[in-house]
C-alpha atoms as a PDB file:
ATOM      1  CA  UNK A   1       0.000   0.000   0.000  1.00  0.00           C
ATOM      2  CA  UNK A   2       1.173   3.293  -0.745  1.00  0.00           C
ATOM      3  CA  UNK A   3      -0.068   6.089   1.315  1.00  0.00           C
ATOM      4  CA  UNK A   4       0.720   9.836   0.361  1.00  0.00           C
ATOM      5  CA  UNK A   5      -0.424  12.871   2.657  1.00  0.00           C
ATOM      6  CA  UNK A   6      -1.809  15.437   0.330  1.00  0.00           C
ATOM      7  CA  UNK A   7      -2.659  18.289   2.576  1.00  0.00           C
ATOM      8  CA  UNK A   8      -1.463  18.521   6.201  1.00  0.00           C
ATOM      9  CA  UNK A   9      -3.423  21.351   7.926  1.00  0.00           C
ATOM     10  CA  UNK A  10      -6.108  22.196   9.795  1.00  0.00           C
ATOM     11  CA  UNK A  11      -9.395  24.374   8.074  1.00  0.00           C
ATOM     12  CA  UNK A  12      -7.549  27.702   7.506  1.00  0.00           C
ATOM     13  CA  UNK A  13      -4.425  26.586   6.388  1.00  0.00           C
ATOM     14  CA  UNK A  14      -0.873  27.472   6.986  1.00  0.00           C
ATOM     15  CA  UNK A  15       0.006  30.250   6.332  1.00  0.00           C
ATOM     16  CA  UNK A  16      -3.669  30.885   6.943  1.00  0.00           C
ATOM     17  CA  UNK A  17      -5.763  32.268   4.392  1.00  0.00           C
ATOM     18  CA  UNK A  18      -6.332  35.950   5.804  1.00  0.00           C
ATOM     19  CA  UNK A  19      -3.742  35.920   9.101  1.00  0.00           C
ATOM     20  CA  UNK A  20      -0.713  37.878   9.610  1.00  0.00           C
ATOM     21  CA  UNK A  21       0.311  35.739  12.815  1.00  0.00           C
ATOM     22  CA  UNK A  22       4.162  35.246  13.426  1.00  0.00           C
ATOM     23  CA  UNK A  23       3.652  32.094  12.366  1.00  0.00           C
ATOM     24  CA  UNK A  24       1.744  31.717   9.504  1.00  0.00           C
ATOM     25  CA  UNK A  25       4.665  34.654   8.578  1.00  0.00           C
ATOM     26  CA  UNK A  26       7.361  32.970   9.366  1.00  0.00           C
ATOM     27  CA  UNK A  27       5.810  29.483   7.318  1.00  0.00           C
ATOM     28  CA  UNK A  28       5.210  31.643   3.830  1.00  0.00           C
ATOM     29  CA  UNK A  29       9.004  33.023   5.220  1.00  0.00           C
ATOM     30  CA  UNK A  30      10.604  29.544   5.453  1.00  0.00           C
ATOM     31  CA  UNK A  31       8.562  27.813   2.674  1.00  0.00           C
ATOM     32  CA  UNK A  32       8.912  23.888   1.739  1.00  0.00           C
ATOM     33  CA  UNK A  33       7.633  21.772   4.645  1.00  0.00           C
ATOM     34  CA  UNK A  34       6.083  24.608   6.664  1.00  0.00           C
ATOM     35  CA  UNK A  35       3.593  25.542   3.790  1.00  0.00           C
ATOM     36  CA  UNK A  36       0.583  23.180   4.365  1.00  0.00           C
ATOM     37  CA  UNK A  37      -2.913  22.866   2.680  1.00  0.00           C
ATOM     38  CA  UNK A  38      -6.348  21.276   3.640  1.00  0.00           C
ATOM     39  CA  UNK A  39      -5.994  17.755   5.080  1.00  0.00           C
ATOM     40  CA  UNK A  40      -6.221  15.082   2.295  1.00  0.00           C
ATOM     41  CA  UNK A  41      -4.983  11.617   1.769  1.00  0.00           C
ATOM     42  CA  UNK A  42      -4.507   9.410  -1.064  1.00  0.00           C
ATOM     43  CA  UNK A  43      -4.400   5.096  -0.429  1.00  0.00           C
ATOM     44  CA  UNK A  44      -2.707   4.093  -3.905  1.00  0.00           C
ATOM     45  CA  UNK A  45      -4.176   5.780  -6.891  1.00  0.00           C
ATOM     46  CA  UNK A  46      -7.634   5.186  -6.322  1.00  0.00           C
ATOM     47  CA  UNK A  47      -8.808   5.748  -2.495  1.00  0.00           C
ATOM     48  CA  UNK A  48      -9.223   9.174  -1.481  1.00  0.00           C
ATOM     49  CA  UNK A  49      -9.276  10.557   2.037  1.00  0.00           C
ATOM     50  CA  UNK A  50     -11.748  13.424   2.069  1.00  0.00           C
ATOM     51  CA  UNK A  51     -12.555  15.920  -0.275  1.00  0.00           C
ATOM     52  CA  UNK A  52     -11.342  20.100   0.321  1.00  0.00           C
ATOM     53  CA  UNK A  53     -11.231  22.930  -1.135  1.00  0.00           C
ATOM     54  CA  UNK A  54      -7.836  22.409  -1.924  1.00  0.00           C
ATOM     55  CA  UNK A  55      -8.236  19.061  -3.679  1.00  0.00           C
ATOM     56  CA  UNK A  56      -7.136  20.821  -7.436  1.00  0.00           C
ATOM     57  CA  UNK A  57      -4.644  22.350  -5.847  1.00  0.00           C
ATOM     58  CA  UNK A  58      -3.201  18.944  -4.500  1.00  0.00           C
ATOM     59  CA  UNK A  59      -3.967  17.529  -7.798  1.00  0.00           C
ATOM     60  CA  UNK A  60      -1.379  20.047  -9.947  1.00  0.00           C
ATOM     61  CA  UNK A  61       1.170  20.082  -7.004  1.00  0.00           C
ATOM     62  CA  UNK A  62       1.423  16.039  -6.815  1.00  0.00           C
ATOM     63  CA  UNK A  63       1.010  15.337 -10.299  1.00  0.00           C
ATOM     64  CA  UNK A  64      -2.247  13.045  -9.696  1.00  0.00           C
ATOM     65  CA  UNK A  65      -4.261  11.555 -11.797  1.00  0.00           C
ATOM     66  CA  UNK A  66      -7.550  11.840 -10.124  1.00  0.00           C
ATOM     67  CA  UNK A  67      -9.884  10.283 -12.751  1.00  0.00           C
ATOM     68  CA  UNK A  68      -8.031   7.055 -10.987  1.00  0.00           C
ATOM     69  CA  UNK A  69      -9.671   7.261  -7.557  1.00  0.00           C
ATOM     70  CA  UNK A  70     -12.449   4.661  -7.383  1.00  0.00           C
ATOM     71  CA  UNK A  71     -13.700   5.750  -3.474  1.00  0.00           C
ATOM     72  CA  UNK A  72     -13.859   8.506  -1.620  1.00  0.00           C
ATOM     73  CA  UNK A  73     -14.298   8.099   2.035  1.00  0.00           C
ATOM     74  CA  UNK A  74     -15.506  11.240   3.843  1.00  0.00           C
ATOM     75  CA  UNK A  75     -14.337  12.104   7.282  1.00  0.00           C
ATOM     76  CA  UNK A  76     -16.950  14.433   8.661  1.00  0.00           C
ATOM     77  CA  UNK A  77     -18.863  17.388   6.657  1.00  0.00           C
ATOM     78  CA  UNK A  78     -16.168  20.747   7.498  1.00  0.00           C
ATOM     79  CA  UNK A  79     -15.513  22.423   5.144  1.00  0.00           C
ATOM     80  CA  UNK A  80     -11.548  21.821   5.399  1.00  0.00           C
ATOM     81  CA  UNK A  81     -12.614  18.300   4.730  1.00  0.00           C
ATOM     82  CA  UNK A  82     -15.615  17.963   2.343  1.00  0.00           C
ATOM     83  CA  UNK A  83     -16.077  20.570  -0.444  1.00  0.00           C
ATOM     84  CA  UNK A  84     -19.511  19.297  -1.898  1.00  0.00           C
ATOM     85  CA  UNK A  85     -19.356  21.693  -4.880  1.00  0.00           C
ATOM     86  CA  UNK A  86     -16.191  20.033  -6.858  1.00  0.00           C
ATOM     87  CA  UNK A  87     -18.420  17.139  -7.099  1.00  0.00           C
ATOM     88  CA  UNK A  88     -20.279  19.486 -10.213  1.00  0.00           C
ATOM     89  CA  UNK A  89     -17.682  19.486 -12.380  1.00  0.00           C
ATOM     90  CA  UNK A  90     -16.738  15.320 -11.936  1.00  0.00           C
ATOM     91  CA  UNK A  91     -18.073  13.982 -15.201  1.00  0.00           C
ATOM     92  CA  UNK A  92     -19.888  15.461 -18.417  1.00  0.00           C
ATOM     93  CA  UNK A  93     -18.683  17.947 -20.480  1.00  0.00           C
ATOM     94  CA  UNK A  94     -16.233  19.000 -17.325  1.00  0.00           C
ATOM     95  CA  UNK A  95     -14.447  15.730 -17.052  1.00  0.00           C
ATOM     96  CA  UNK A  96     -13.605  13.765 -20.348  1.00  0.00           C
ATOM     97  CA  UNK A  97     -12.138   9.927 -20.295  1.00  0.00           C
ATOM     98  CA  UNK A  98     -12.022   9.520 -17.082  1.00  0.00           C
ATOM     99  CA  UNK A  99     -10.124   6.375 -16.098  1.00  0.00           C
ATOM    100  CA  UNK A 100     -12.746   5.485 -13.314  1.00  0.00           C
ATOM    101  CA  UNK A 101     -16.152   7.219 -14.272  1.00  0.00           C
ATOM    102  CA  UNK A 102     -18.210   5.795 -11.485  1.00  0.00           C
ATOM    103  CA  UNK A 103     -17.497   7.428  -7.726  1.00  0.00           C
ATOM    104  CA  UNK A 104     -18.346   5.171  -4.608  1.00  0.00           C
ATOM    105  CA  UNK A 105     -18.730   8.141  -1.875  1.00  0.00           C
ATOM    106  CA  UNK A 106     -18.379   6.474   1.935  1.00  0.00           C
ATOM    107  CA  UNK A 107     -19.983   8.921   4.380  1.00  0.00           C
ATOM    108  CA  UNK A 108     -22.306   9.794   7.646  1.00  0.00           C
ATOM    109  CA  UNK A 109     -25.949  11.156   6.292  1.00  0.00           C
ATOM    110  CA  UNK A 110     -24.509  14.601   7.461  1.00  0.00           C
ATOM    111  CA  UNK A 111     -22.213  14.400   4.478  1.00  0.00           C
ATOM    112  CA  UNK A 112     -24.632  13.211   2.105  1.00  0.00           C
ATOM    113  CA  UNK A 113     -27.603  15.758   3.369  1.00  0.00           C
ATOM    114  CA  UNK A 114     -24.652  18.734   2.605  1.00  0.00           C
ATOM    115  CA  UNK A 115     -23.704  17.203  -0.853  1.00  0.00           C
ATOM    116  CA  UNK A 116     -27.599  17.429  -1.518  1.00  0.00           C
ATOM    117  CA  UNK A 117     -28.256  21.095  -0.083  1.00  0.00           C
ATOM    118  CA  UNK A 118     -24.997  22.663  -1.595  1.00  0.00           C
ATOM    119  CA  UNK A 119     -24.502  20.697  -5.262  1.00  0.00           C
ATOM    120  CA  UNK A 120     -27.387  18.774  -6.135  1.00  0.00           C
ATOM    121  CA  UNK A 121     -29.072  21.902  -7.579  1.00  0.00           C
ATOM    122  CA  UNK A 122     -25.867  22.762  -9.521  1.00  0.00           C
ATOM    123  CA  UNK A 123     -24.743  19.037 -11.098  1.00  0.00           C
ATOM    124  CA  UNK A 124     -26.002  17.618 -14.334  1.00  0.00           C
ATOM    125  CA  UNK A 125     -27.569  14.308 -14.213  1.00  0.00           C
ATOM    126  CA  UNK A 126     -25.108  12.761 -15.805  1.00  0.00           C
ATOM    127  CA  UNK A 127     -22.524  13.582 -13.508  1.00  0.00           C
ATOM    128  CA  UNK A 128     -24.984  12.773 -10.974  1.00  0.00           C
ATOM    129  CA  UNK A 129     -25.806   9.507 -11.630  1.00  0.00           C
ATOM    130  CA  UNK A 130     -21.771   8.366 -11.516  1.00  0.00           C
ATOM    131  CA  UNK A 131     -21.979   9.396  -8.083  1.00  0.00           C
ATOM    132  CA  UNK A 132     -22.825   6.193  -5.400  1.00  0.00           C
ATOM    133  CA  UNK A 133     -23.531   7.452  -1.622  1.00  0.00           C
ATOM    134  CA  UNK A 134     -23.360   4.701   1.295  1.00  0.00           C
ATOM    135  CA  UNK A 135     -24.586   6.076   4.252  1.00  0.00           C
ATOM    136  CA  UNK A 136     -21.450   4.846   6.950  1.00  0.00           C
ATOM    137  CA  UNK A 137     -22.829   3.506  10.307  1.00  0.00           C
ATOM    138  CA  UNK A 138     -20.543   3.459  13.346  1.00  0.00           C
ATOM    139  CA  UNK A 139     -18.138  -0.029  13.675  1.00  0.00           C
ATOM    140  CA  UNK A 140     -19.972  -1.334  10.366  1.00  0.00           C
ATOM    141  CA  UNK A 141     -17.497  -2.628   8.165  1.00  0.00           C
ATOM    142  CA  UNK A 142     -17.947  -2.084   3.970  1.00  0.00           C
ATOM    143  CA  UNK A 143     -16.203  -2.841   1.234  1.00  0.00           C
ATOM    144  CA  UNK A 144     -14.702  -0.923  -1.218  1.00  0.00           C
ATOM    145  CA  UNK A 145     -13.133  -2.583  -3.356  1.00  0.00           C
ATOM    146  CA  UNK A 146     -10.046  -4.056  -2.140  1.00  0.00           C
ATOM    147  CA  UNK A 147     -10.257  -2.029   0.777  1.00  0.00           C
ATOM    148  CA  UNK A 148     -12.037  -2.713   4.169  1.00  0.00           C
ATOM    149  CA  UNK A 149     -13.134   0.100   5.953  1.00  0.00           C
ATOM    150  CA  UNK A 150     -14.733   0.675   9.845  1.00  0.00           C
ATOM    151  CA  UNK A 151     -16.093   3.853  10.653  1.00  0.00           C
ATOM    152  CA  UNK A 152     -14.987   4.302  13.845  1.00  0.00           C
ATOM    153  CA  UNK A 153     -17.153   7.559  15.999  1.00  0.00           C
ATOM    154  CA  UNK A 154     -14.904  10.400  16.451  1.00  0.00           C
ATOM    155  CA  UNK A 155     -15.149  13.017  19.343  1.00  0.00           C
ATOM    156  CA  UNK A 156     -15.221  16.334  17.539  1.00  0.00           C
ATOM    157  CA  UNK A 157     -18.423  17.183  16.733  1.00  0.00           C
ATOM    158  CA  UNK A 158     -21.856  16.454  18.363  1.00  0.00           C
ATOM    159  CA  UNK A 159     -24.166  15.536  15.055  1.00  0.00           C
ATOM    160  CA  UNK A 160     -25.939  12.164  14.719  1.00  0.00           C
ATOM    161  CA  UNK A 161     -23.269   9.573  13.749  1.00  0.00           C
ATOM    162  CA  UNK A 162     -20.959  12.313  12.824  1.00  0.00           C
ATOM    163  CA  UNK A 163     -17.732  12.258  12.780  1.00  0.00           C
ATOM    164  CA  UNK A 164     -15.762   9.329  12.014  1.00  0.00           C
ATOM    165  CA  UNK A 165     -12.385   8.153  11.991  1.00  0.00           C
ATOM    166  CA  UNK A 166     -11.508   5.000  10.126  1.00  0.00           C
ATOM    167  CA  UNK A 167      -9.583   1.801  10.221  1.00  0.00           C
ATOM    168  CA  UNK A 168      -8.653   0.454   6.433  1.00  0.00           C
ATOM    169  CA  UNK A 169      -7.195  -2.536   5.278  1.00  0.00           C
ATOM    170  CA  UNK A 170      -6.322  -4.079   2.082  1.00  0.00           C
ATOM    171  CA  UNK A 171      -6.354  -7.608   0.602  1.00  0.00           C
ATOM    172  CA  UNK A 172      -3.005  -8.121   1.915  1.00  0.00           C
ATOM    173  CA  UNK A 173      -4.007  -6.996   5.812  1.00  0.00           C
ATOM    174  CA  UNK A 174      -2.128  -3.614   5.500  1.00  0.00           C
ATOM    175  CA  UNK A 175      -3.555  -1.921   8.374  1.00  0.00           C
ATOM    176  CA  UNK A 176      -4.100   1.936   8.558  1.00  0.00           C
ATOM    177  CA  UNK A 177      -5.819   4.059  11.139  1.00  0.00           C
ATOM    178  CA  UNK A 178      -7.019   7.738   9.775  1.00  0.00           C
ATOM    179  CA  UNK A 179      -7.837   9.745  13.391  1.00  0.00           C
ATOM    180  CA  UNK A 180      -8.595  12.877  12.234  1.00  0.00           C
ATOM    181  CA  UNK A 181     -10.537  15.096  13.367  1.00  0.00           C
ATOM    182  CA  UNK A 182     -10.731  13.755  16.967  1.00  0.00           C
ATOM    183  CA  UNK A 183     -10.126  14.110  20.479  1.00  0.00           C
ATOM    184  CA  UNK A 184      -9.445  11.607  22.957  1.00  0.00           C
ATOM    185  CA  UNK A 185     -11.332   8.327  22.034  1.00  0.00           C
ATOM    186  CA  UNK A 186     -14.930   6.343  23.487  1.00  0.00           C
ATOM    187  CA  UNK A 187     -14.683   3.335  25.630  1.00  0.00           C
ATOM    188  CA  UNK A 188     -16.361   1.681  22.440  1.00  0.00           C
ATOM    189  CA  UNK A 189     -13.694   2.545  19.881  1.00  0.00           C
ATOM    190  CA  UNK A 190     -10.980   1.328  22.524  1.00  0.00           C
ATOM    191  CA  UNK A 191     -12.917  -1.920  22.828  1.00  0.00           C
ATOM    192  CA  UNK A 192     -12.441  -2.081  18.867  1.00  0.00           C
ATOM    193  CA  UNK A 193      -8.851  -0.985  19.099  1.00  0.00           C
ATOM    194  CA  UNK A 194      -8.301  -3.712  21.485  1.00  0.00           C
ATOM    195  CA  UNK A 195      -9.934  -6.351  19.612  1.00  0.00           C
ATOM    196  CA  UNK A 196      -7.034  -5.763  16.650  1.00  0.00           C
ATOM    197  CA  UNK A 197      -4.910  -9.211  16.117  1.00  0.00           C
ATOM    198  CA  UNK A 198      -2.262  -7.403  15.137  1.00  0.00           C
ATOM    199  CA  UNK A 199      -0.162  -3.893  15.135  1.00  0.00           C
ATOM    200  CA  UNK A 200      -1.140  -1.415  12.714  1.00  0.00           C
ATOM    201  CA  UNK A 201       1.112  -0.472   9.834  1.00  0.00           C
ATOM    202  CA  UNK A 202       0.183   3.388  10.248  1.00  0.00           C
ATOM    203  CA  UNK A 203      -1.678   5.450  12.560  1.00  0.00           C
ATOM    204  CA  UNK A 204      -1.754   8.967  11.363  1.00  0.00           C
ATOM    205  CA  UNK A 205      -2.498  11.201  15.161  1.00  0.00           C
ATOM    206  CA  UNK A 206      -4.531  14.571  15.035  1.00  0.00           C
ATOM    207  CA  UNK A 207      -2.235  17.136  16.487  1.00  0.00           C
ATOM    208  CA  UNK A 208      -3.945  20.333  15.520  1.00  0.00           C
ATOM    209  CA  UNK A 209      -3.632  21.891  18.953  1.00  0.00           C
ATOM    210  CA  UNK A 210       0.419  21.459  18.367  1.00  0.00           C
ATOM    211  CA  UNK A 211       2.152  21.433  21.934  1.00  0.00           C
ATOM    212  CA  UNK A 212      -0.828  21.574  24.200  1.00  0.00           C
ATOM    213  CA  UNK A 213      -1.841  19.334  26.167  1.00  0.00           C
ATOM    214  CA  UNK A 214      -5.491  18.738  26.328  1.00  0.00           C
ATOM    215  CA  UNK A 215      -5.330  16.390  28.904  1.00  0.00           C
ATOM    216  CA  UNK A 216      -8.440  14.260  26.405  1.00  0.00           C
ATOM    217  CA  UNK A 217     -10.934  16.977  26.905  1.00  0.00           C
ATOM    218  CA  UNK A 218     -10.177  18.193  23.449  1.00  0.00           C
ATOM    219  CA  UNK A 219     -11.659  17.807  20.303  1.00  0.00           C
ATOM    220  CA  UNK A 220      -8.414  17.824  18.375  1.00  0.00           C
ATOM    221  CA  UNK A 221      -4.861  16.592  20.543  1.00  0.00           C
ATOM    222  CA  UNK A 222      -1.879  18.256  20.603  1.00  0.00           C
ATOM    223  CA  UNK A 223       1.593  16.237  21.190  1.00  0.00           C
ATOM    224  CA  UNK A 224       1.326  15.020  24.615  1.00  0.00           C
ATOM    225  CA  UNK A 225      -1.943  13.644  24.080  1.00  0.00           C
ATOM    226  CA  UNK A 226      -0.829  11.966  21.001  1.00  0.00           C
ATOM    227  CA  UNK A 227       2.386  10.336  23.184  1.00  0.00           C
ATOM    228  CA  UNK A 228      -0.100   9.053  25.370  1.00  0.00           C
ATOM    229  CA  UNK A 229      -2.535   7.806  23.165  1.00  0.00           C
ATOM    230  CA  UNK A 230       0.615   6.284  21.623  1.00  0.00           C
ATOM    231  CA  UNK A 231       1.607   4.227  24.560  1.00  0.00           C
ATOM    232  CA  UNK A 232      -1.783   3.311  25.663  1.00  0.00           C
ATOM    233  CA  UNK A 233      -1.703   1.517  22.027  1.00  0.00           C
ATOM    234  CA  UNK A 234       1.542   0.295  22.192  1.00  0.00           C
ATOM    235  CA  UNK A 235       0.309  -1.343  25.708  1.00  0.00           C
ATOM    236  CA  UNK A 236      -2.657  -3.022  24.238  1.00  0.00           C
ATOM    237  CA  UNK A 237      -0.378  -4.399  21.056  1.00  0.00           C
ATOM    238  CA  UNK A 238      -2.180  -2.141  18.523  1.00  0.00           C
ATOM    239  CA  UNK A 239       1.374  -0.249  17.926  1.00  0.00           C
ATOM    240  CA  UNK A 240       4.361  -2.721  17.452  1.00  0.00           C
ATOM    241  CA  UNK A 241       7.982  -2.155  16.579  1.00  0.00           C
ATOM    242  CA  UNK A 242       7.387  -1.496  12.872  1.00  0.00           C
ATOM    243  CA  UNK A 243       3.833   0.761  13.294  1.00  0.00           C
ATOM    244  CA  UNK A 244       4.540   4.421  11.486  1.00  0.00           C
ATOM    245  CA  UNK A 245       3.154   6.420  14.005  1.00  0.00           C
ATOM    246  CA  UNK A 246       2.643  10.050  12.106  1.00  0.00           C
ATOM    247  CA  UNK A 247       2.070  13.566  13.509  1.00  0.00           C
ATOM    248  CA  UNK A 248      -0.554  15.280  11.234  1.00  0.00           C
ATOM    249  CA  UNK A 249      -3.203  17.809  10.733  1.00  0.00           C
ATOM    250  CA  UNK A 250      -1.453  21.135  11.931  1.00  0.00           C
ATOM    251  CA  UNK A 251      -2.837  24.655  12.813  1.00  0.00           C
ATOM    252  CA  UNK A 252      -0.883  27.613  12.986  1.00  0.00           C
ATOM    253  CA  UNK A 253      -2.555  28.126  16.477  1.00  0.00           C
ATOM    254  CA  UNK A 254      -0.024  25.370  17.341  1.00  0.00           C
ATOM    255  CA  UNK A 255       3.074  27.620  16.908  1.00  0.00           C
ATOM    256  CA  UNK A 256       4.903  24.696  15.911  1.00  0.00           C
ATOM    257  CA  UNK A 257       6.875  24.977  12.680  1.00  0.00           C
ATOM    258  CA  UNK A 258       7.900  21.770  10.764  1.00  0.00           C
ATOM    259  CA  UNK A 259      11.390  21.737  12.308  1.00  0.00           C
ATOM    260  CA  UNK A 260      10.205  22.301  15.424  1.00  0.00           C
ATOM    261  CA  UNK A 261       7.566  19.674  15.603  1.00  0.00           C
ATOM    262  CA  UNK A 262      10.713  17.213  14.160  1.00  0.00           C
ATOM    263  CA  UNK A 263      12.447  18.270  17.065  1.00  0.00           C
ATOM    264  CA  UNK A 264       9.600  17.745  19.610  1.00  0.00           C
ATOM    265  CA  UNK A 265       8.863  14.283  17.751  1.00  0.00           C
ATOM    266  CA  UNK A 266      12.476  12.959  17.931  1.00  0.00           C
ATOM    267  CA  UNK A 267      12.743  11.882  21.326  1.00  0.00           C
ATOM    268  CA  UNK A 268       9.452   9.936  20.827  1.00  0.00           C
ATOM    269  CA  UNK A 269      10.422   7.863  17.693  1.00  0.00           C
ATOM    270  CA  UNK A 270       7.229  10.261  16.182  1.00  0.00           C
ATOM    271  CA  UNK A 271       7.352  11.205  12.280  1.00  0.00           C
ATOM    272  CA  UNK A 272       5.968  14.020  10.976  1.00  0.00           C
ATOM    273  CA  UNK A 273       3.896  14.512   7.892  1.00  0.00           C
ATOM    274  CA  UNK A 274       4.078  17.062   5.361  1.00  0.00           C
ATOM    275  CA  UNK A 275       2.442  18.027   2.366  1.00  0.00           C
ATOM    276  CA  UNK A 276       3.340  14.892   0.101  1.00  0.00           C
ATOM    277  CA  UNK A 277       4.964  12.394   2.120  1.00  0.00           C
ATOM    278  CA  UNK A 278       4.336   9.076   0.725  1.00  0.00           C
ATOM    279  CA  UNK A 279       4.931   6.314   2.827  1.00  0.00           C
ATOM    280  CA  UNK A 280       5.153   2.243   1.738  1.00  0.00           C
ATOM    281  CA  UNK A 281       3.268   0.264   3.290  1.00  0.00           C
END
């Protein structure tokens, strides 16, 4: 499995889009890993970890080819992580020879009831009717494809079965779990993490809130929830000696440029994304 982080920040951005903070200054300053865009994640070429606003953007800056992706699995309905409008112009005249024309779209009803308030009035039918919705229930497992995903109920948001995090494998049991946006975890989704047979081969941490600690009454983490977290995994055997444990989803109200969060991560045996690592999996 090959899994490449497309946009590493949290909903404004860093720099942000309209802030003069020190930080976001000193990013645009320093350039290269310190510039990050809306969180997005690509599995392969053909499973794609939410949908933001800037999803063309990732598209021209990675070279992607995404007429590939096959399934798009929906986090929650923010709109750093689900744009519902660049659905529009995904088929008809907007999209020619597409290599996958048909879209299997994995979300909460939230999701879907946005998609139809914001873009169903503006899509053709034919794009329309390329587009497949399954409504996600927490801890039910689906297929996509080669992929098995559990939507796993994320504390960020209060909204029916809204949020999720996720847990995906493939047909060879390449295990990844995506927890963003969340705070600390539900009994429940410990019980699941628990019930793993094995380590996970990534587990990509929320750390908007950079080097606060939220002592779990967040709704994002910063680091020393995330080392915590961590070890509580490592205790139950869900992190092993060869997990990638990754640092991800950054504000600038964490005052923590890239070097700095490399530097915080070190001691911890923590990586750090950035806006197109690709790891092997």
């Amino acid at each position: 499995m090959q899994f490449t982080y497309l946009g590493t920040a949290a909903a404004e951005g860093w720099p942000a889009v309209f802030c003069r903070c020190t930080f976001c200054q000193e990013a645009k300053r320093l350039g290269g890993k310190n510039i990050r865009t809306r969180s997005q994640a690509l599995i392969n070429d053909d499973l794609l970890i939410d949908l933001p606003p800037d999803t063309y953007l990732h598209k021209l800056a990675h070279n992607l080819d995404l007429s590939r992706v096959k399934y798009l699995l929906l986090t929650h309905c923010h709109m750093d992580h689900f744009y519902p409008q660049e659905l529009t112009v995904r088929g008809s005249c907007y999209s020619h020879e597409m290599e996958s024309p048909h879209l299997q779209i994995f979300c909460a009803a939230e999701s879907y009831a946005l998609f139809e308030r914001c873009a169903r009035w503006e899509i053709d039918e034919a794009s329309r009717s390329h587009l497949h919705f399954h409504i996600l229930k927490p801890f039910e497992a689906v297929q996509a494809g080669p992929y098995t995903i559990v939507p796993l109920p994320a504390n960020h948001m209060q909204s029916g079965n809204e949020p999720f995090i996720y847990h995906i494998t493939d047909a060879q049991g390449t295990s990844v779990f995506y927890l963003h946006d969340s705070g600390y975890y539900s009994p429940a989704v410990w019980a699941y993490f628990r019930a793993q047979k094995k380590p996970a081969d990534l587990i990509s941490f929320d750390t908007t809130c950079g080097a606060e600690d939220t002592h779990g009454h967040g709704t994002h983490m910063g680091f020393p929830d995330v080392v915590r977290v961590r070890d509580e995994m490592r205790s139950i055997g869900l992190v092993g000696p060869h997990t990638h444990c990754v640092l991800n989803h950054f504000s600038h109200n964490g005052h923590l440029l890239h070097a700095e969060l490399e530097a915080l991560a070190a001691p911890e045996a923590l990586e750090v994304s950035f806006d197109g690592k690709i790891l092997q999996l």
